[in-house]
Every structure is written in C-alpha cells, then in structure tokens.
Protein backbone atom coordinates (compact mmCIF):
# COMPACT_ATOMS: atom_id res chain seq x y z
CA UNK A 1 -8.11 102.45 3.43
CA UNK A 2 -9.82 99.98 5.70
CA UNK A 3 -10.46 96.75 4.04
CA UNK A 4 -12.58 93.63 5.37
CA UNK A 5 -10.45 90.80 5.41
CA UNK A 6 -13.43 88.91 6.72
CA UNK A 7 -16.02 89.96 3.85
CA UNK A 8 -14.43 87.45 1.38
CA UNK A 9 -15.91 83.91 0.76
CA UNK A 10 -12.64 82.24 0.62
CA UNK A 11 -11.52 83.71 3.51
CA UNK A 12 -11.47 81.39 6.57
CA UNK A 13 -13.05 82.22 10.28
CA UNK A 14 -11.27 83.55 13.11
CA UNK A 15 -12.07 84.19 16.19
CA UNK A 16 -10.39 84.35 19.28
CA UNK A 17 -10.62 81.77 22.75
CA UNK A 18 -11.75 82.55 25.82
CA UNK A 19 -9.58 81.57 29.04
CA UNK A 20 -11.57 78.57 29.55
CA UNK A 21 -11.47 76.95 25.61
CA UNK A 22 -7.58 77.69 25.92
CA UNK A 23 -7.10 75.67 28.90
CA UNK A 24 -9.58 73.00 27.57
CA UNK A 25 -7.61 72.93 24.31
CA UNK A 26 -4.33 72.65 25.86
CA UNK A 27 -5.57 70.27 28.91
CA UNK A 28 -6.39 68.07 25.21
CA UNK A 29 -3.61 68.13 23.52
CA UNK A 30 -1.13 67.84 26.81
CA UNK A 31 0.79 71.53 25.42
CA UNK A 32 1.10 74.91 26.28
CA UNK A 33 0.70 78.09 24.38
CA UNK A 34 4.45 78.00 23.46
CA UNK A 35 4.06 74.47 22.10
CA UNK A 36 1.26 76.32 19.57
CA UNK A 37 2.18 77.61 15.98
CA UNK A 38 2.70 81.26 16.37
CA UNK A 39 0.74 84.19 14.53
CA UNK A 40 1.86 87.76 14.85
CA UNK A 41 0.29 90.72 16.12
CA UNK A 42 0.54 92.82 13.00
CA UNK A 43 -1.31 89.86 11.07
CA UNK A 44 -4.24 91.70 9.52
CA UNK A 45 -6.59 88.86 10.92
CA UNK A 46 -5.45 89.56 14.23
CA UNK A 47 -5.79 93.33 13.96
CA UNK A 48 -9.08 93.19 12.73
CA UNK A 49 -9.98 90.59 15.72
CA UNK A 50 -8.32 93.16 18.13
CA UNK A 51 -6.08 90.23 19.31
CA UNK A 52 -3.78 90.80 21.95
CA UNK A 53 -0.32 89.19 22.70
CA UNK A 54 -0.95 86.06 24.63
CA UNK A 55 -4.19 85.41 23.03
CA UNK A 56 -5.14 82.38 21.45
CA UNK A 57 -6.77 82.00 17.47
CA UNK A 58 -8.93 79.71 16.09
CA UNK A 59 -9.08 79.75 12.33
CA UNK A 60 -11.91 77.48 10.52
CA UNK A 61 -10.95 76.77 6.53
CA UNK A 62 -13.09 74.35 4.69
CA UNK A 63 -11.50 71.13 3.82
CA UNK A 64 -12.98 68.73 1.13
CA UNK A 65 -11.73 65.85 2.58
CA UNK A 66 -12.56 67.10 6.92
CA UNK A 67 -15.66 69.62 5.73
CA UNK A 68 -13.60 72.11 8.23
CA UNK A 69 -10.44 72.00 9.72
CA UNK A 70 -9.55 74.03 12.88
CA UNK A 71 -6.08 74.99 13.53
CA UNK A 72 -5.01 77.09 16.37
CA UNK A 73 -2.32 80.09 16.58
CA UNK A 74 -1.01 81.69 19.70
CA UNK A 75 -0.37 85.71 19.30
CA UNK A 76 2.80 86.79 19.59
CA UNK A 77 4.66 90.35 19.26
C-alpha cells in the first residue's frame, strides 16, 4: 500500500537541491556535505522524492516564532 506522505497538512516540504543551491548553501555556511545532518535513503520522504545518495534535502516546517524554518539533510546509504 502506497501512502502519500506529502498529502498531510502537518507534514513539512521537501524537496531536493540542485548542484548549484548545494554549492551556494555550503559556499554560505563555510561546510561540506559531510558537515550536514544526515537523512537516510530508506527515509520514506526521500523515497517518495526519489533521492539519491549524495543528494542534498531541504525540508520547510512552519515555525510560530520564524513562520518557516529550513533545515537541510544530506542523503546517505
């Protein structure tokens, strides 16, 4: 059974970078992808993206205090 992680209000966006947002993110922050919190493979999120190792996540949740909050996960196996 296929279910839609996405379809939920309370669920938060995803989506995942493109080459040139990673590097722009990183360049940023002065980090690498290894320096980012990790996020596995098998995640549902990530399976439902299609994510592939090495990729990079952004993940939207709404704050009350920020309105949203981005946080970033690198894919890992």
């Amino acid at each position: 059974m296929d279910v839609d992680i996405f379809g939920n209000r309370l669920s938060p966006k995803y989506r995942i970078l493109s080459a040139e947002e990673v590097s722009a993110l990183l360049d940023k922050f002065k980090a690498t992808t290894r320096d980012l919190p990790k996020i596995k493979l098998t995640d549902p999120a990530a399976k439902q993206l299609g994510a592939t190792e090495g990729a990079v996540m952004e993940i939207i949740r709404n704050s009350k205090t920020a309105g949203e909050a981005k946080y970033y996960r690198f894919v890992v196996k």
